[in-house]
C-alpha atoms as a PDB file:
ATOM      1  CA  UNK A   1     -14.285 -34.882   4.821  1.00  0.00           C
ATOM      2  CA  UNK A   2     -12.198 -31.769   3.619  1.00  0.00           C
ATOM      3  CA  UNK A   3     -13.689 -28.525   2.575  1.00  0.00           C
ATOM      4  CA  UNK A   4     -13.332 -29.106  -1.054  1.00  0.00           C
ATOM      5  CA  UNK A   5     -14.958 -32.379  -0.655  1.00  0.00           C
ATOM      6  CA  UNK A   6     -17.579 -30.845   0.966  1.00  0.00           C
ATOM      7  CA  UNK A   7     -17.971 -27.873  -1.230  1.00  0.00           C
ATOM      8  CA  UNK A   8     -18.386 -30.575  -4.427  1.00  0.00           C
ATOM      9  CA  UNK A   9     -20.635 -33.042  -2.744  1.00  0.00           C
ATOM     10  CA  UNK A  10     -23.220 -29.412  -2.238  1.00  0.00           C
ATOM     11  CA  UNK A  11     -22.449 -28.748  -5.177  1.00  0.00           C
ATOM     12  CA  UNK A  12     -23.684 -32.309  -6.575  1.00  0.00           C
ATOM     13  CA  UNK A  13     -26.625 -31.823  -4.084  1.00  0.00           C
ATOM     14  CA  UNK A  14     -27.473 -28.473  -5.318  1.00  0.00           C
ATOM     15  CA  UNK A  15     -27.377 -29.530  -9.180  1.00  0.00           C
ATOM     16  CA  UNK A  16     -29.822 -32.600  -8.569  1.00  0.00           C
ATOM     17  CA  UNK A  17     -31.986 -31.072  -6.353  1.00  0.00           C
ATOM     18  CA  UNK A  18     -35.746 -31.430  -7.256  1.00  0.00           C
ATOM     19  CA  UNK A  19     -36.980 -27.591  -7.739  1.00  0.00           C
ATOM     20  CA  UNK A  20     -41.082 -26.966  -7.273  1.00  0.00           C
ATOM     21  CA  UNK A  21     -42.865 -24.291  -6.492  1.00  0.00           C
ATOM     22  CA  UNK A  22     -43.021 -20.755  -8.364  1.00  0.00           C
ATOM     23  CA  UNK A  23     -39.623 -19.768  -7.617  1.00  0.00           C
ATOM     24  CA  UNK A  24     -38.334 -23.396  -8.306  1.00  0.00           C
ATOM     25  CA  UNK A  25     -36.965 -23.173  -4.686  1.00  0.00           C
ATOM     26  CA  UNK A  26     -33.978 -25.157  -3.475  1.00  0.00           C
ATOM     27  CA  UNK A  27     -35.304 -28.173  -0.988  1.00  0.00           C
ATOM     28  CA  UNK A  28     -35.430 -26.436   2.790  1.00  0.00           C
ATOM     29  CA  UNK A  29     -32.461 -29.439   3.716  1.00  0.00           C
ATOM     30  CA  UNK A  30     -30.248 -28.355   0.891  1.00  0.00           C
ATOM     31  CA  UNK A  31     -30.527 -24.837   1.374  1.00  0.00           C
ATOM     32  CA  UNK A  32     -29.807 -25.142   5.491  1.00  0.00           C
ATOM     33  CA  UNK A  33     -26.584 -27.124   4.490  1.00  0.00           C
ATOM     34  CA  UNK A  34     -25.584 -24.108   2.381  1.00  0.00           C
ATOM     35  CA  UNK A  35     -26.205 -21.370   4.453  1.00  0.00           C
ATOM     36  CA  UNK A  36     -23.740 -23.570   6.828  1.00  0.00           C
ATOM     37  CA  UNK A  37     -21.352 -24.065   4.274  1.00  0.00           C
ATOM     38  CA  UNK A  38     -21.403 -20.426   3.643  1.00  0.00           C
ATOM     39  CA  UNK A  39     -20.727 -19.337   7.016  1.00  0.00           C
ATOM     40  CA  UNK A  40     -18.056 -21.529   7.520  1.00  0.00           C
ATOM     41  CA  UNK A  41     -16.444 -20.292   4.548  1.00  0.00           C
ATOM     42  CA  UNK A  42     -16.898 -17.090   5.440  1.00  0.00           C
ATOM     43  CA  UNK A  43     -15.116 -17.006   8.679  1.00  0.00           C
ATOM     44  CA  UNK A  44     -12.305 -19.339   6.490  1.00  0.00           C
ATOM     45  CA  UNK A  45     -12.209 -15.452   4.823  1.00  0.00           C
ATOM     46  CA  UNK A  46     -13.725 -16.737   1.084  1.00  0.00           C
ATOM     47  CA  UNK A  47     -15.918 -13.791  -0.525  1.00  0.00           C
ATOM     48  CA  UNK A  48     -19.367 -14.490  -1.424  1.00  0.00           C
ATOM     49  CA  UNK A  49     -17.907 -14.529  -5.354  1.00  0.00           C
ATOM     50  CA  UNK A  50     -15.589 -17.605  -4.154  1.00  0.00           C
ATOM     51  CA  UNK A  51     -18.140 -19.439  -2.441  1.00  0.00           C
ATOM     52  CA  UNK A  52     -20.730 -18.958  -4.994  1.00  0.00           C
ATOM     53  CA  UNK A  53     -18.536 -20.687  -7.811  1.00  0.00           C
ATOM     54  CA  UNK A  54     -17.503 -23.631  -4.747  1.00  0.00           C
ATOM     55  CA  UNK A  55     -21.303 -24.290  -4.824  1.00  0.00           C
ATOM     56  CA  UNK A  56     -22.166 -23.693  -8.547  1.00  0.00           C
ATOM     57  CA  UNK A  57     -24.711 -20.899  -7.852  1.00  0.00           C
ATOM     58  CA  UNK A  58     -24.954 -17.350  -7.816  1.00  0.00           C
ATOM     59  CA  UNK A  59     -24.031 -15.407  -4.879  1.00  0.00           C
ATOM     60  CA  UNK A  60     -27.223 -13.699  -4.510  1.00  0.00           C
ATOM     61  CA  UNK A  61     -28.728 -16.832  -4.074  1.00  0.00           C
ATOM     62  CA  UNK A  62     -27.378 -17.453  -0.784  1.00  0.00           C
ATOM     63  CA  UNK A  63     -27.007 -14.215   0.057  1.00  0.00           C
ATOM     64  CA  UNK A  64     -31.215 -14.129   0.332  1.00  0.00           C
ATOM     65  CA  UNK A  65     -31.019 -17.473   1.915  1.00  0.00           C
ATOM     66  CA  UNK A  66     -28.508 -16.394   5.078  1.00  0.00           C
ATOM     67  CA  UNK A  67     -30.545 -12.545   5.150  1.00  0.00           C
ATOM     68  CA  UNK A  68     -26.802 -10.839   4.681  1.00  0.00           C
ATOM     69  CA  UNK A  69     -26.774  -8.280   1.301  1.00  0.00           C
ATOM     70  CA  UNK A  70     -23.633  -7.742   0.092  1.00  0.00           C
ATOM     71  CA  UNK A  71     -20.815  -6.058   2.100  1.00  0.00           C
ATOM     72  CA  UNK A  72     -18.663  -4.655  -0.381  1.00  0.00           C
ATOM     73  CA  UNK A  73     -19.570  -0.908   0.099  1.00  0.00           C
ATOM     74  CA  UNK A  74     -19.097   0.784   3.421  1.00  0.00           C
ATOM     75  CA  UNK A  75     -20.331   4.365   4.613  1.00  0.00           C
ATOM     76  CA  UNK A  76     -18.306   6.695   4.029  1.00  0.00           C
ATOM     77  CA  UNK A  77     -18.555  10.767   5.598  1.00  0.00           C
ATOM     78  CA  UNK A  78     -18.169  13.532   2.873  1.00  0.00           C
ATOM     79  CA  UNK A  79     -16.309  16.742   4.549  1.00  0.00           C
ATOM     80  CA  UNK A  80     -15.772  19.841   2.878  1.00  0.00           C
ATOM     81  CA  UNK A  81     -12.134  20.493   1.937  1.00  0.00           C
ATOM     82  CA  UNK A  82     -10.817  24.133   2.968  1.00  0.00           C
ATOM     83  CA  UNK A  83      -8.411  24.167   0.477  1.00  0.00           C
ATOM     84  CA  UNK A  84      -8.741  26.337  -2.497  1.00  0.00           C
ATOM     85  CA  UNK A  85      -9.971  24.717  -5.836  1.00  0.00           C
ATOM     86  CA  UNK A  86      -7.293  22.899  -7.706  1.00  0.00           C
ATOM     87  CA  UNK A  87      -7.593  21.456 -11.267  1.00  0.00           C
ATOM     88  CA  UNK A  88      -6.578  18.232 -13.319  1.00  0.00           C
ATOM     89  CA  UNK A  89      -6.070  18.219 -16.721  1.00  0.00           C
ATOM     90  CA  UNK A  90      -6.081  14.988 -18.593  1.00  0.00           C
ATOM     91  CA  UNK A  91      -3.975  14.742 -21.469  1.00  0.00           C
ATOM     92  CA  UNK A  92      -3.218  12.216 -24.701  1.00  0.00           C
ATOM     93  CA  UNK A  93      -1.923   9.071 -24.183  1.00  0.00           C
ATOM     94  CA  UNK A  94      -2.702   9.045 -20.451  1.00  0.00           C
ATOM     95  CA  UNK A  95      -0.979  12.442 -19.592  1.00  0.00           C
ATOM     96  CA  UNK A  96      -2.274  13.846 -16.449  1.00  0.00           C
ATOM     97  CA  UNK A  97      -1.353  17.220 -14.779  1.00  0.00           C
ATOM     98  CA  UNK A  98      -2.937  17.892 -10.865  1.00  0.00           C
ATOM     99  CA  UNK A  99      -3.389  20.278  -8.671  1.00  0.00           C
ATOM    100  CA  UNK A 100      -3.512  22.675 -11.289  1.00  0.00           C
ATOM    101  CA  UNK A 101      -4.418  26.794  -9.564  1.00  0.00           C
ATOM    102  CA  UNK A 102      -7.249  28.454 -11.597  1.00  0.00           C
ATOM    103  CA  UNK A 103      -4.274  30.961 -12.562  1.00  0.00           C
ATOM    104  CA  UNK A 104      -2.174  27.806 -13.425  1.00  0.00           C
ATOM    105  CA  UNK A 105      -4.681  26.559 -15.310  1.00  0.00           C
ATOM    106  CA  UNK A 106      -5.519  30.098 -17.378  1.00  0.00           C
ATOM    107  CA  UNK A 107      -1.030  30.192 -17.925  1.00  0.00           C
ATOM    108  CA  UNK A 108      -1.419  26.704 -19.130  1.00  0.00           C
ATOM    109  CA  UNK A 109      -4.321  27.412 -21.796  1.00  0.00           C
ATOM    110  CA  UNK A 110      -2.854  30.285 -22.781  1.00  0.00           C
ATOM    111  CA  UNK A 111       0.478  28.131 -23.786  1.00  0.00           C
ATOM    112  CA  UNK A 112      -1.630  25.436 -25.308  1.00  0.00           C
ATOM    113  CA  UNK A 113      -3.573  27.606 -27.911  1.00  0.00           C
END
């Protein structure tokens, strides 16, 4: 069976699926055939956004159900520059002047008013 095929008979399988409880849970069989189908998919190189829409259901969802949160955002380090302050000035109609000096800046004002 080709992905696709797969995907939409999960898909059909997720729909129908009989949903008790508090949370109106997805069946524990369903759900295990998911998380597969989402790590397969994910090492294919689909985003969570992709596979969600594939399987008609949020990515959240199966983000809870696989214990993975959303990867989008990596650490980043903040360093202090050692370069002195510069300015941008944002213009109309999209006009945008950087790396303005402060005595730039002060020339430019002056010119403006």
């Amino acid at each position: 069976m080709s992905r696709a095929e797969t995907g939409m008979v999960l898909r059909q399988a997720l729909a129908s699926a009989e949903r008790i409880g508090v949370g109106r849970g997805y069946p524990r069989e369903v759900r295990g055939r998911a998380i597969a189908y989402v790590e397969r998919r994910r090492r294919e190189g689909a985003n969570d956004e992709e596979i969600g829409r594939e399987l008609g259901i949020r990515a959240m969802t199966f983000r809870r159900w696989v214990g993975i949160r959303a990867t989008a955002f990596e650490a980043v380090a903040v360093v202090e520059e050692s370069r002195p302050a510069s300015f941008v000035v944002h213009g109309p109609r999209g006009m945008r002047i950087e790396a303005l000096a402060v005595s730039q800046l002060v020339d430019l004002w002056a010119r403006l008013s």
